[in-house]
Protein backbone atom coordinates (compact mmCIF):
# COMPACT_ATOMS: atom_id res chain seq x y z
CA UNK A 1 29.74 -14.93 -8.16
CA UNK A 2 28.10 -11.37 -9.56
CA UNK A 3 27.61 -9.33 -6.96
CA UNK A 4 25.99 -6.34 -8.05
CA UNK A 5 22.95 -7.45 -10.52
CA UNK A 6 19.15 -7.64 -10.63
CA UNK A 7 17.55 -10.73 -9.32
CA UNK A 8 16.86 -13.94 -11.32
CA UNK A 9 15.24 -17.19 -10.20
CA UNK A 10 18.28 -19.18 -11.91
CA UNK A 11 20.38 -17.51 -8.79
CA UNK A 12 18.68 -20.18 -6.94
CA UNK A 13 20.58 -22.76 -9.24
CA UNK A 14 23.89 -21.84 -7.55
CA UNK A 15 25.15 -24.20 -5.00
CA UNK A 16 26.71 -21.04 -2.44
CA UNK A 17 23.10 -19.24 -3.17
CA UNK A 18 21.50 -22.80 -1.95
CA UNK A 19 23.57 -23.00 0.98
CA UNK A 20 22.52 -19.21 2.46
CA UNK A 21 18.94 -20.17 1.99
CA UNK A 22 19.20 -23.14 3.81
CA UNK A 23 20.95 -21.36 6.62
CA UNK A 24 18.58 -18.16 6.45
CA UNK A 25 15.65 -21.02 6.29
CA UNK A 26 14.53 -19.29 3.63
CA UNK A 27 15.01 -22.57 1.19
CA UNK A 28 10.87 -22.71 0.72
CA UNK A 29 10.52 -19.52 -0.72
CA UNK A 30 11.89 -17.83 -3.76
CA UNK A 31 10.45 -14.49 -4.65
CA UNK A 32 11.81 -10.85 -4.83
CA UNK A 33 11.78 -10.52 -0.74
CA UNK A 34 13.94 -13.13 0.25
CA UNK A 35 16.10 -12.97 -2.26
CA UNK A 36 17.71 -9.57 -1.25
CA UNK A 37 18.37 -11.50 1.83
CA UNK A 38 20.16 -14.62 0.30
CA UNK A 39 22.37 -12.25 -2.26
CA UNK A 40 23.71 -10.39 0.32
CA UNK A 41 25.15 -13.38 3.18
CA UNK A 42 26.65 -14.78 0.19
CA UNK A 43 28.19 -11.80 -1.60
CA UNK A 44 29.28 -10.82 2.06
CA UNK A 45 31.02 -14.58 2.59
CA UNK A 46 32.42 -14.50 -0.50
CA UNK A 47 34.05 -11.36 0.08
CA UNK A 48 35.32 -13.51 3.38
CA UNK A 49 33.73 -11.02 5.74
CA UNK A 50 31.93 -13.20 7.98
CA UNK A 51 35.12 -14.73 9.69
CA UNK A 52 34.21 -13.95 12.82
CA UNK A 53 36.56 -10.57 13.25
CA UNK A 54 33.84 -7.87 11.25
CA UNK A 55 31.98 -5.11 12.91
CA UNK A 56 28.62 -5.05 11.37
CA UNK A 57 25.87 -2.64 11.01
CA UNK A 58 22.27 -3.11 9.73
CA UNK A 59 20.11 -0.03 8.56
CA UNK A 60 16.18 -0.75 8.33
CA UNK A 61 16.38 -4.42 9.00
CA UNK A 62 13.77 -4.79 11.48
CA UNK A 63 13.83 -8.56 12.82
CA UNK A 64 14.98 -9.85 9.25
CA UNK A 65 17.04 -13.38 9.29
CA UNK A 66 20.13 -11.69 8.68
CA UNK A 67 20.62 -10.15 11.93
CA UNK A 68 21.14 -13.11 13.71
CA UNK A 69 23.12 -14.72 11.13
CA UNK A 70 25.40 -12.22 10.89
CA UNK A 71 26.01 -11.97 15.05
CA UNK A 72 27.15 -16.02 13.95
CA UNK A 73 29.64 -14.58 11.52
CA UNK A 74 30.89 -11.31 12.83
CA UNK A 75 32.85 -10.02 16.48
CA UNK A 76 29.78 -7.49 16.51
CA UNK A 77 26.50 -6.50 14.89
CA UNK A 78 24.43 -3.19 15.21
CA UNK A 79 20.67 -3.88 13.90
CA UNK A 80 19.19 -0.43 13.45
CA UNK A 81 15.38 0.61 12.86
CA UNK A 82 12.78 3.05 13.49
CA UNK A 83 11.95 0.59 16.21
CA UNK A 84 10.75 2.72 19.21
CA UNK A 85 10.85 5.68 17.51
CA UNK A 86 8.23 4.64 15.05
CA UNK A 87 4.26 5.34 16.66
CA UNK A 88 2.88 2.68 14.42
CA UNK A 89 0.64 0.04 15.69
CA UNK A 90 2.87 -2.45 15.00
CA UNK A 91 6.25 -1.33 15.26
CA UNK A 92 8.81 -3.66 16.78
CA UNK A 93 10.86 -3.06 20.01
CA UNK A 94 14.59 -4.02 20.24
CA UNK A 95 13.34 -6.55 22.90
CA UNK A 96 11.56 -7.98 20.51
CA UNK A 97 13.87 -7.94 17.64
CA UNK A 98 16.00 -10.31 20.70
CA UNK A 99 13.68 -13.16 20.79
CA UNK A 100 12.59 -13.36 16.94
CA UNK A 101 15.27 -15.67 16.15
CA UNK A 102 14.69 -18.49 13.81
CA UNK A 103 17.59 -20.23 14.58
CA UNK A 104 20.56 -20.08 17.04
CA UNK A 105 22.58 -17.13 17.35
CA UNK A 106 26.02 -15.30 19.60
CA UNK A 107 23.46 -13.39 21.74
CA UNK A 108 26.46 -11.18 22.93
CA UNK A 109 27.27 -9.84 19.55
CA UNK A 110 24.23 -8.48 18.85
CA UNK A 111 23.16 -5.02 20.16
CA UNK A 112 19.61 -3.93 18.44
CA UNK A 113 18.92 -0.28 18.33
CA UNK A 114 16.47 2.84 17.38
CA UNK A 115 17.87 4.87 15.12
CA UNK A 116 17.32 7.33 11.80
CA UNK A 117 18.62 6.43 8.43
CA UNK A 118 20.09 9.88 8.49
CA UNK A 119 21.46 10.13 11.10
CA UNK A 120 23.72 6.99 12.24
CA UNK A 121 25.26 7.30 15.55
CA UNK A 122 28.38 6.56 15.03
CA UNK A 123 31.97 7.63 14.87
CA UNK A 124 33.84 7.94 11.81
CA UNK A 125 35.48 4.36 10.70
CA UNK A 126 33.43 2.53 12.83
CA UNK A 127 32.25 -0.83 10.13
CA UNK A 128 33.59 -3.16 7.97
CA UNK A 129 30.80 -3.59 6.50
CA UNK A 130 27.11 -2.31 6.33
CA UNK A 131 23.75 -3.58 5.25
CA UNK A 132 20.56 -2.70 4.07
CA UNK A 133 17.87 -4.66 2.23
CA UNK A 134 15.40 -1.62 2.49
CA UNK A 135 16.63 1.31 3.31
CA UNK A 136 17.44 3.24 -0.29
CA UNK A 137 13.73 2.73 -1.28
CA UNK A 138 12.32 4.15 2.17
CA UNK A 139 14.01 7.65 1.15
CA UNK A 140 11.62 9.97 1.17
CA UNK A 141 13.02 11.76 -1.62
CA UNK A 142 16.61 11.69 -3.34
CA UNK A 143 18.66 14.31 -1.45
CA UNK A 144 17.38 12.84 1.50
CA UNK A 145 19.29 9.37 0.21
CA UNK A 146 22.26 11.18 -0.32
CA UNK A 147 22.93 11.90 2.78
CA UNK A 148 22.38 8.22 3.81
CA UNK A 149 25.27 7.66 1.27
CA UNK A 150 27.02 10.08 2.55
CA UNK A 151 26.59 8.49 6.47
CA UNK A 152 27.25 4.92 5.07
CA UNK A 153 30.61 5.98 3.55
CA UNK A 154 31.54 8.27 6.98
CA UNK A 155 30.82 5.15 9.67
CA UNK A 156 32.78 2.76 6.86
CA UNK A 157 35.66 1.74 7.23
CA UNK A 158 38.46 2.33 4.52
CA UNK A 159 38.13 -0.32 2.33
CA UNK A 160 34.49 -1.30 3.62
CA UNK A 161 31.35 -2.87 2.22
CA UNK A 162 28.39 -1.59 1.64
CA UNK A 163 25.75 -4.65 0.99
CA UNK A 164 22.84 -2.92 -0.64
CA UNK A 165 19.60 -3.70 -1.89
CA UNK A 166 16.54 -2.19 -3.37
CA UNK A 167 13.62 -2.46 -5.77
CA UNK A 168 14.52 -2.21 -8.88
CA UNK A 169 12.06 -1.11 -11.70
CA UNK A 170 13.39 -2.68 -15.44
CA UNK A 171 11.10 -0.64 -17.63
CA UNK A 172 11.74 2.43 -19.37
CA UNK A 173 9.55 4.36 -17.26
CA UNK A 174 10.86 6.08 -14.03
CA UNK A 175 8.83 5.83 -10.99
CA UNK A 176 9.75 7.67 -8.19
CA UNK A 177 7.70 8.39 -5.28
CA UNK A 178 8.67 9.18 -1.53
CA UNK A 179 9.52 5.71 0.57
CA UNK A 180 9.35 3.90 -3.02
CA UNK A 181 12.47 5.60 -4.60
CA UNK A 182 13.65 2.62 -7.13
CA UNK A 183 16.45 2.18 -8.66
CA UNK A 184 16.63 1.71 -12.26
CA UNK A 185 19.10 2.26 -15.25
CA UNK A 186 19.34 6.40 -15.07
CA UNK A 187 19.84 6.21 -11.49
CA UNK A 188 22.64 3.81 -11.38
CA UNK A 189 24.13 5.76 -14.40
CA UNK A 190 23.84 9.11 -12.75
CA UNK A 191 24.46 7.69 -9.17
CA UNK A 192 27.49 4.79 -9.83
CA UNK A 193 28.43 4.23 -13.42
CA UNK A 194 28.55 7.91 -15.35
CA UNK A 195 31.70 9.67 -16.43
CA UNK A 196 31.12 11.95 -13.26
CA UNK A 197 28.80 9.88 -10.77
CA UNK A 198 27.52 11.51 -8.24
CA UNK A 199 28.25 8.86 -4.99
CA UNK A 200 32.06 9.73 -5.15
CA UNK A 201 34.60 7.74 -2.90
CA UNK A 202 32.85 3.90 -3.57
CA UNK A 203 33.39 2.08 -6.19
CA UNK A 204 31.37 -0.81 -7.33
CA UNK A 205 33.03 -4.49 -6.84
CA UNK A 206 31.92 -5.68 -10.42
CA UNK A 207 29.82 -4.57 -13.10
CA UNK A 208 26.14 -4.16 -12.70
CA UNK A 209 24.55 -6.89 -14.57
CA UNK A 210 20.91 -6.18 -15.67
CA UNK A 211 20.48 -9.93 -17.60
CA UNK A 212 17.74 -11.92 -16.48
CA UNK A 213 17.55 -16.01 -17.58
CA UNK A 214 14.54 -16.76 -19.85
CA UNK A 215 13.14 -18.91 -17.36
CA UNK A 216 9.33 -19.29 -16.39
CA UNK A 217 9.61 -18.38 -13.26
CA UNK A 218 10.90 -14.83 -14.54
CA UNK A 219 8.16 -13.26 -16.30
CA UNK A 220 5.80 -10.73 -13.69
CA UNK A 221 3.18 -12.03 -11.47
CA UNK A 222 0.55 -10.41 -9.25
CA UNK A 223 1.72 -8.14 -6.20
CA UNK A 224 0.30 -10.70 -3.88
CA UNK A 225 1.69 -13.95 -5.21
CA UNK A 226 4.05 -16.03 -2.99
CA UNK A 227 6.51 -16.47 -5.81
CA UNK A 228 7.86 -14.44 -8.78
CA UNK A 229 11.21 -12.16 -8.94
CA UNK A 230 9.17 -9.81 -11.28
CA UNK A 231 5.45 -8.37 -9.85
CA UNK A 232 2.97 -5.96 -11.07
CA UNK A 233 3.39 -2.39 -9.66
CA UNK A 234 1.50 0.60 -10.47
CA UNK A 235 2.13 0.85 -14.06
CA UNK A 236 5.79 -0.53 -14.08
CA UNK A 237 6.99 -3.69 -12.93
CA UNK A 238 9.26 -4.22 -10.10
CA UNK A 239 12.08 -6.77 -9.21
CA UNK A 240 15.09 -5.96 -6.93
CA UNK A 241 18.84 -5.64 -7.23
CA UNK A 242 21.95 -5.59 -5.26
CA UNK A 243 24.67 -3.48 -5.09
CA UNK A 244 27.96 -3.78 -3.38
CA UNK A 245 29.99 -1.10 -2.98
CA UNK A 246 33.62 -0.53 -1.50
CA UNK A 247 34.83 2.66 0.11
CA UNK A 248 37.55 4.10 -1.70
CA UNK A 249 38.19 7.77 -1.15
CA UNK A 250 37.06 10.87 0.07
CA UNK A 251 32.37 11.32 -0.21
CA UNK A 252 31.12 14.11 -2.81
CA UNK A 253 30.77 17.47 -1.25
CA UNK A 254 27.37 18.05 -2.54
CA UNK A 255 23.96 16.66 -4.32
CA UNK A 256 23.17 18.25 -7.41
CA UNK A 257 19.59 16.98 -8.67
CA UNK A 258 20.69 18.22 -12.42
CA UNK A 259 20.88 14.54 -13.37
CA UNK A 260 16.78 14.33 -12.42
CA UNK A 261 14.01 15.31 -14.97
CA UNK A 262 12.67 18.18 -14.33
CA UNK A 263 9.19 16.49 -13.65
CA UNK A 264 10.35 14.66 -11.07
CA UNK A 265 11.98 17.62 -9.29
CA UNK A 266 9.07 19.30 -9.01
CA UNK A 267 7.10 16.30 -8.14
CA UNK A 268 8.87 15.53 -5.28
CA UNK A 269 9.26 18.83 -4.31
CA UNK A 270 5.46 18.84 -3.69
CA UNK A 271 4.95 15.34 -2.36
CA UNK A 272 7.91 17.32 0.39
CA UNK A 273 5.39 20.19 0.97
CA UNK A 274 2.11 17.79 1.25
CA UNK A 275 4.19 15.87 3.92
CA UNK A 276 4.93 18.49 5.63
CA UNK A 277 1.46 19.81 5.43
CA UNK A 278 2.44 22.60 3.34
CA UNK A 279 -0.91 21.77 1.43
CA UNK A 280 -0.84 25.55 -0.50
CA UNK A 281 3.04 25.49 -1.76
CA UNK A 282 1.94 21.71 -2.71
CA UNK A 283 -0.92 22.83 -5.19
CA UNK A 284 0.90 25.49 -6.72
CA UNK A 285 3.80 23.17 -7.77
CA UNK A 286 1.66 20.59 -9.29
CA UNK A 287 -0.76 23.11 -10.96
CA UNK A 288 2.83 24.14 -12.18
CA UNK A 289 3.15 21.05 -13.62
CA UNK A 290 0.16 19.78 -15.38
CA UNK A 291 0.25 23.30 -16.86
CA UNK A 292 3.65 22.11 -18.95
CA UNK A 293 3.58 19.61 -21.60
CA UNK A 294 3.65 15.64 -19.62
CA UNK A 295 3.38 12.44 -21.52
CA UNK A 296 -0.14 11.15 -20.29
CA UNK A 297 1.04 9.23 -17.29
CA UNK A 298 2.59 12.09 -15.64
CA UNK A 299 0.36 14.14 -16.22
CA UNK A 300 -2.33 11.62 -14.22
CA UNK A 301 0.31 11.26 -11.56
CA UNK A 302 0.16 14.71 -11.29
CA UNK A 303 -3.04 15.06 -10.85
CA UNK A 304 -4.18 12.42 -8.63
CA UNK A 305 -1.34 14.46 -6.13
CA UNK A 306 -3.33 17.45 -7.05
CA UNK A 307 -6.44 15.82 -5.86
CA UNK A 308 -4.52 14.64 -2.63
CA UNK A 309 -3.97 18.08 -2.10
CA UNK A 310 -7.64 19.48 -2.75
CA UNK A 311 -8.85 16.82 -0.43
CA UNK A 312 -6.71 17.87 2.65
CA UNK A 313 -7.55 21.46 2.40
CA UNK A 314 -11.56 20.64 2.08
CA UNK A 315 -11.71 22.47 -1.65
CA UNK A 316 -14.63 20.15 -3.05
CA UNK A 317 -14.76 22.29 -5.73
CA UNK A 318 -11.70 22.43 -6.85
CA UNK A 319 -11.18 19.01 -6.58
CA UNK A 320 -14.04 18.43 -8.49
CA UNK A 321 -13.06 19.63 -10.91
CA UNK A 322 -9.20 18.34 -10.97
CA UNK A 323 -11.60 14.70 -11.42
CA UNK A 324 -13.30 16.13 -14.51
CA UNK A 325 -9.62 17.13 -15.72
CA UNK A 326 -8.34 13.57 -14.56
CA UNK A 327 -11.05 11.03 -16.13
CA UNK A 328 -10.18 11.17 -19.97
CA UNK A 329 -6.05 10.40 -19.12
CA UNK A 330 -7.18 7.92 -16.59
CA UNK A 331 -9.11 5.40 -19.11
CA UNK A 332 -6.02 4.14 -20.34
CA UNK A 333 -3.80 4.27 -17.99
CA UNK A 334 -2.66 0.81 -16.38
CA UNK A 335 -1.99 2.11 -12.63
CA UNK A 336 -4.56 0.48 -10.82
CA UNK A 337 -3.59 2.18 -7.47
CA UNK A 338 -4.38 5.73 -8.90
CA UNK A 339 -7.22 5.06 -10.40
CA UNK A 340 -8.49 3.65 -7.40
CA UNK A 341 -8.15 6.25 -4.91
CA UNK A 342 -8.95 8.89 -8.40
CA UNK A 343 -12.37 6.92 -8.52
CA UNK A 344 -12.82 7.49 -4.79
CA UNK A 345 -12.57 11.40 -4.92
CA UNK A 346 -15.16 11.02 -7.97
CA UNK A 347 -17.47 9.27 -5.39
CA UNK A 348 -16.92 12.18 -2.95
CA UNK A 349 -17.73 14.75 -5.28
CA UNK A 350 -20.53 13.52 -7.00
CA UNK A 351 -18.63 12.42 -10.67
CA UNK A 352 -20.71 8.77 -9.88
CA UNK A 353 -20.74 7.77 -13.49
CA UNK A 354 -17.21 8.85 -13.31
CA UNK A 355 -16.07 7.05 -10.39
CA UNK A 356 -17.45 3.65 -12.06
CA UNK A 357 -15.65 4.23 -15.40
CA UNK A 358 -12.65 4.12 -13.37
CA UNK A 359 -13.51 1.38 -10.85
CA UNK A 360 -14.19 -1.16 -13.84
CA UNK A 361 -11.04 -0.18 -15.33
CA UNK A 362 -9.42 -1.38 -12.49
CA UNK A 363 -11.39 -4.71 -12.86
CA UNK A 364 -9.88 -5.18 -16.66
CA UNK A 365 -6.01 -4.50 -15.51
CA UNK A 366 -4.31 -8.05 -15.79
CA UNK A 367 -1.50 -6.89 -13.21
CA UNK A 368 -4.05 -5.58 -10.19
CA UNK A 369 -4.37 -8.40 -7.22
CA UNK A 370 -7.37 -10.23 -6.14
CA UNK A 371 -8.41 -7.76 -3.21
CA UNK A 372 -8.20 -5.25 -5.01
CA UNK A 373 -10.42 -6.21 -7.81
CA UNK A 374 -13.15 -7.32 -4.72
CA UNK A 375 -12.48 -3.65 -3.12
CA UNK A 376 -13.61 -1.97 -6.62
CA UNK A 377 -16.65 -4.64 -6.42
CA UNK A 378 -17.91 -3.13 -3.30
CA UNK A 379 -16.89 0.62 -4.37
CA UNK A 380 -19.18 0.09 -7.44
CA UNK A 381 -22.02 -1.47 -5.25
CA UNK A 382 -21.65 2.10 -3.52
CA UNK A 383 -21.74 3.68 -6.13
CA UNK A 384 -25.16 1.98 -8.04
CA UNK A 385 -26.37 2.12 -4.30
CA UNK A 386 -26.14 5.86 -4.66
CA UNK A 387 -27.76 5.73 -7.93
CA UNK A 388 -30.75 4.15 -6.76
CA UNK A 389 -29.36 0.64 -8.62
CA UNK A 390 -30.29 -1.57 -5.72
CA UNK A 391 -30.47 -4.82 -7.35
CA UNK A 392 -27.08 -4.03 -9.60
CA UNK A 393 -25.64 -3.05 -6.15
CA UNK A 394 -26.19 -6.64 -4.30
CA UNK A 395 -25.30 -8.42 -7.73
CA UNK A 396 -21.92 -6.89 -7.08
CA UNK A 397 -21.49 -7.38 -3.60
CA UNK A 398 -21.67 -10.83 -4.05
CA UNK A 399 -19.01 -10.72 -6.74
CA UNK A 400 -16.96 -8.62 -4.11
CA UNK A 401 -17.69 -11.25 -1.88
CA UNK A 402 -15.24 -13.70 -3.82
CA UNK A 403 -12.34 -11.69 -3.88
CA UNK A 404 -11.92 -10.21 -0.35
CA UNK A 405 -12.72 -13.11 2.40
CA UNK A 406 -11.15 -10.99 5.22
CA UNK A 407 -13.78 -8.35 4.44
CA UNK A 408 -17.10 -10.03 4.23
CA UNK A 409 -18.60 -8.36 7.62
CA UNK A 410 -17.60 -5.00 5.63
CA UNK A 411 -19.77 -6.66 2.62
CA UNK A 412 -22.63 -8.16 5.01
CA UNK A 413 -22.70 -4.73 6.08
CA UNK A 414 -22.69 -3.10 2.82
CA UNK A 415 -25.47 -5.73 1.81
CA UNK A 416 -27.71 -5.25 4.85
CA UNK A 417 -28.00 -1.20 4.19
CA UNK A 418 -28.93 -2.15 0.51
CA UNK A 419 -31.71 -4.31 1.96
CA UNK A 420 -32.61 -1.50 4.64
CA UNK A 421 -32.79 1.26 1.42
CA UNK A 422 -34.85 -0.77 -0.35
CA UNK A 423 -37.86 -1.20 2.67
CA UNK A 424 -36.52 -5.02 3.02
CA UNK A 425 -36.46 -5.12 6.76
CA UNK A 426 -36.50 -8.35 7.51
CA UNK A 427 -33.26 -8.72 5.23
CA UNK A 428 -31.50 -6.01 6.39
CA UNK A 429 -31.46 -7.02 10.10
CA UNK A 430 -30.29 -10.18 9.64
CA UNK A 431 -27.32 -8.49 7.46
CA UNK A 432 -26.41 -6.89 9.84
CA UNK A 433 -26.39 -9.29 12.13
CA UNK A 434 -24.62 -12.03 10.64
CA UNK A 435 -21.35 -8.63 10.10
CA UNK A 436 -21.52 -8.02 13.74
CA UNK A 437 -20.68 -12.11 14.75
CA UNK A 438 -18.46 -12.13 12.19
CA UNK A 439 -16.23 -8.94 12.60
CA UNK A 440 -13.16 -9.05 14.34
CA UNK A 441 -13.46 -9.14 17.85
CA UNK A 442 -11.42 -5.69 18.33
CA UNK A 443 -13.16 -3.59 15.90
CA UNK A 444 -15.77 -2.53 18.51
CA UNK A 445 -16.95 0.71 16.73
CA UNK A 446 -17.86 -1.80 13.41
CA UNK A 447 -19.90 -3.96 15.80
CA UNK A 448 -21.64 -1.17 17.58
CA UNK A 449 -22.68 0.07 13.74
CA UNK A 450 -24.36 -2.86 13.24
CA UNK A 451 -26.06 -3.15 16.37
CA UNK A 452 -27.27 0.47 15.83
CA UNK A 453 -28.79 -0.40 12.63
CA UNK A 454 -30.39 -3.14 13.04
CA UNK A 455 -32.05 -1.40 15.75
CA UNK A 456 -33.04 1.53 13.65
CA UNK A 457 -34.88 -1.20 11.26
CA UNK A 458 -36.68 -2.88 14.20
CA UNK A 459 -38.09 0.64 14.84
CA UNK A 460 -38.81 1.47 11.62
CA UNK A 461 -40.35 -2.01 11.49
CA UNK A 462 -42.66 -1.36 14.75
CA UNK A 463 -43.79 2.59 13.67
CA UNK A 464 -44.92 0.34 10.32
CA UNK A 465 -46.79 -2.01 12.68
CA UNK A 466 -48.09 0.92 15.10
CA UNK A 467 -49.06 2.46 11.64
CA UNK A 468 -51.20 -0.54 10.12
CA UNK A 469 -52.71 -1.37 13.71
CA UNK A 470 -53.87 2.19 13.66
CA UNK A 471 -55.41 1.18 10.12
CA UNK A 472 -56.97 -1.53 11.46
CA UNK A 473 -58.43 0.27 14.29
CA UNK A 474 -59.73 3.04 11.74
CA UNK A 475 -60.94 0.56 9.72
CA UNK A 476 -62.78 -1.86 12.42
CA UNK A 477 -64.73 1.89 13.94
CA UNK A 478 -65.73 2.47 10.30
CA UNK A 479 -67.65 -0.75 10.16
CA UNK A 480 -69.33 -0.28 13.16
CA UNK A 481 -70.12 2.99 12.57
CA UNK A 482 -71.54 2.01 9.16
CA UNK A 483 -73.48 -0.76 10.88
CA UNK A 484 -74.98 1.55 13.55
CA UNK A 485 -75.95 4.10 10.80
CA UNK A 486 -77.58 1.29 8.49
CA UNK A 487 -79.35 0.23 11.86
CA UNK A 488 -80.48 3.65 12.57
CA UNK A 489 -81.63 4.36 8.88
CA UNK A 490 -83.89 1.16 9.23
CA UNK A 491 -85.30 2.44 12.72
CA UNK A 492 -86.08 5.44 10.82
CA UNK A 493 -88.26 3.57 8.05
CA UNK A 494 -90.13 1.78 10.58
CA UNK A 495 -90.87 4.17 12.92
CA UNK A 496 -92.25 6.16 9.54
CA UNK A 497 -94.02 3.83 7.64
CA UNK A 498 -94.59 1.03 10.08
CA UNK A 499 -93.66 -2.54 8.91
């Protein structure tokens, strides 16, 4: 088999791929996700590792098939994530990671643990083998991989594996941002394959092979689909690719970045400082930057960041005008991401017109998913709201309303305050009531929104009633009073002249 190559649908044509996926029970699935997962057990049992006498270790694999697969294979595995150590709302705990099984496993082999990429707690010599699916990517920036290189090949064995995967971007257009570091052809030159390569002391076990089969099921498809080894991203596309490496000799003593363009040193030198809330030293790099000479895509990456930055420290004006700066590079560009959260800082800072040059240029991207078409829907309706374009507004609500079905309370919402703007009480009420039944039970501050607003409009509703009662009243004393005064005029005339 070739081990180290970028994914192609015809892999699934190989009798040893077919086999993995059927014990993974992954077999119903074939997209750029699982097959990471299927490249890697096989590569691995080819290279007669899973024998039952390996020591194992798995770096960002959170509850993924593997894990248990490999405890059936090896004398020990060590599944390593953030796990615990990660605040998120829905981070996995090793307990967990215990019970997810999909299939029968050696529950003694397995030992599931926190830990950072960086950092692996290990002793020297301590794998045969090691294996990520995830981790290179999740880098959040390259010296920061390097080391994890430089812990895979200390806790290696001599002569170990490492099993790597990552996404893989197959244009001629780097795209490197922090936790989405992908590999493409300068990396693996200047990494792997160069006369000097930086990752000394591994050696690849083949030759990478960048072919891909002229089948149909190669060509990209949308983020979101459940199929495709190619998919829409940003303005590249993005597959994946696996890399096998054996440790050979002593690591390199020490990362060099002279291999990176210099844009992209200084770009993630500032995405570094905005991390680490270093929002000043962040602007003054990327003012750096769109200062120099960028082919128009950088340049727009650049400033989007720049806006990022504006935004945290509360500069509105500033950031204004970094939009104004923006617009003209954004029209073309094919990134539907940026332009997205671009349009939204025109919103904030008053560039309306702006903001829905960008939002419909989302619209016309071929590669931008469904949801994401439906969220620029119901940005524009904000927009034309804002405007004073009422009836434009609910026009494209309801086209919103097509493309995101998880959001429509956020939409009924949306709808109702149209209605409420536009003195359409009635409307607006029952707007809002229909998004409080139909929001999502936990989302208790949504529902109390809509409760609030309704009631605002059945106030505003009774001051209108109080106010045309009071009208009536007025009215209803003026006709008696002009009764009594035409009675009292004709008194007058009779008492005068008689009858």
């Amino acid at each position: 088999m070739k081990f180290c190559k970028v994914a192609d649908i015809a892999d699934w044509q190989d009798e040893a791929f077919q086999a993995t996926a059927s014990l993974l029970q992954l077999e119903s699935v074939r997209n750029r996700q699982i097959w990471p997962l299927i490249q890697i057990y096989t590569g691995l049992h080819q290279l007669g590792l899973l024998g039952g006498q390996a020591t194992a270790l798995g770096l960002a694999v959170g509850d993924e098939p593997l894990i248990y697969a490999f405890a059936n294979g090896c004398n020990r595995v060590v599944a390593t994530d953030l796990y615990d150590l990660y605040n998120g709302r829905e981070a996995l705990t090793p307990q967990e990671v215990y019970r997810r099984n999909p299939f029968p496993y050696a529950t003694d082999r397995l030992e599931v643990r926190p830990m950072d990429l960086t950092r692996i707690d290990y002793p020297d010599h301590s794998f045969d083998f090691i294996w990520s699916c995830r981790a290179i990517e999740q880098m959040t920036n390259f010296e920061a991989l390097y080391q994890l290189y430089r812990e895979i090949h200390r806790v290696l064995k001599p002569g170990g594996i490492a099993a790597l995967a990552a996404g893989f971007n197959p244009t001629n257009r780097p795209s490197y941002e922090p936790a989405m570091l992908l590999v493409d052809h300068p990396w693996v030159q200047a990494w792997l394959t160069g006369d000097t390569p930086l990752l000394q002391g591994f050696e690849l076990i083949d030759a990478v092979d960048y072919s891909v089969s002229p089948q149909p099921e190669n060509p990209p498809v949308l983020p979101n689909a459940e199929t495709g080894i190619q998919v829409y991203y940003q303005d590249i596309l993005l597959s994946s690719m696996a890399l096998f490496l054996r440790k050979t000799g002593e690591f390199s003593t020490s990362y060099s970045e002279d291999w990176l363009d210099p844009f992209w040193r200084i770009y993630l030198l500032a995405c570094d400082a905005y991390r680490t809330q270093q929002y000043q030293q962040a602007e003054n790099l990327l003012r750096q930057l769109v200062e120099t000479d960028l082919p128009d895509r950088l340049r727009l990456r650049a400033l989007q960041r720049l806006a990022d930055t504006l935004m945290a420290q509360g500069n509105s004006e500033a950031l204004k005008a970094v939009c104004e700066t923006a617009v003209p590079y954004a029209e073309q560009s094919e990134d539907g991401d940026l332009l997205m959260r671009l349009a939204r800082y025109c919103r904030k800072t008053g560039l309306l017109n702006e903001a829905l040059l960008l939002y419909r240029r989302v619209v016309e991207l071929p590669s931008v998913p469904p949801e994401t078409v439906g969220l620029s829907y119901r940005a524009q309706a904000k927009c034309l709201m804002q405007q004073g374009h009422y009836q434009q507004a609910l026009t494209l609500i309801q086209m919103a309303e097509t493309y995101n079905v998880n959001e429509r309370h956020q939409l009924e919402w949306l709808r109702g305050s149209c209605y409420q703007d536009l003195g359409q009480l009635e409307e607006a009420i029952r707007c809002y009531d229909i998004a409080a039944k139909i929001a999502p039970e936990q989302d208790y501050a949504f529902r109390e929104r809509c409760v609030r607003d309704a009631n605002k409009c059945l106030r505003l509703q009774l001051s209108q009633t109080n106010k045309q009662l009071t009208q009536l009243q007025d009215n209803r004393l003026l006709q008696v009073y002009t009764s009594l005064r035409s009675a009292g005029r004709s008194v007058k005339r009779w008492l005068r002249f008689g009858k």
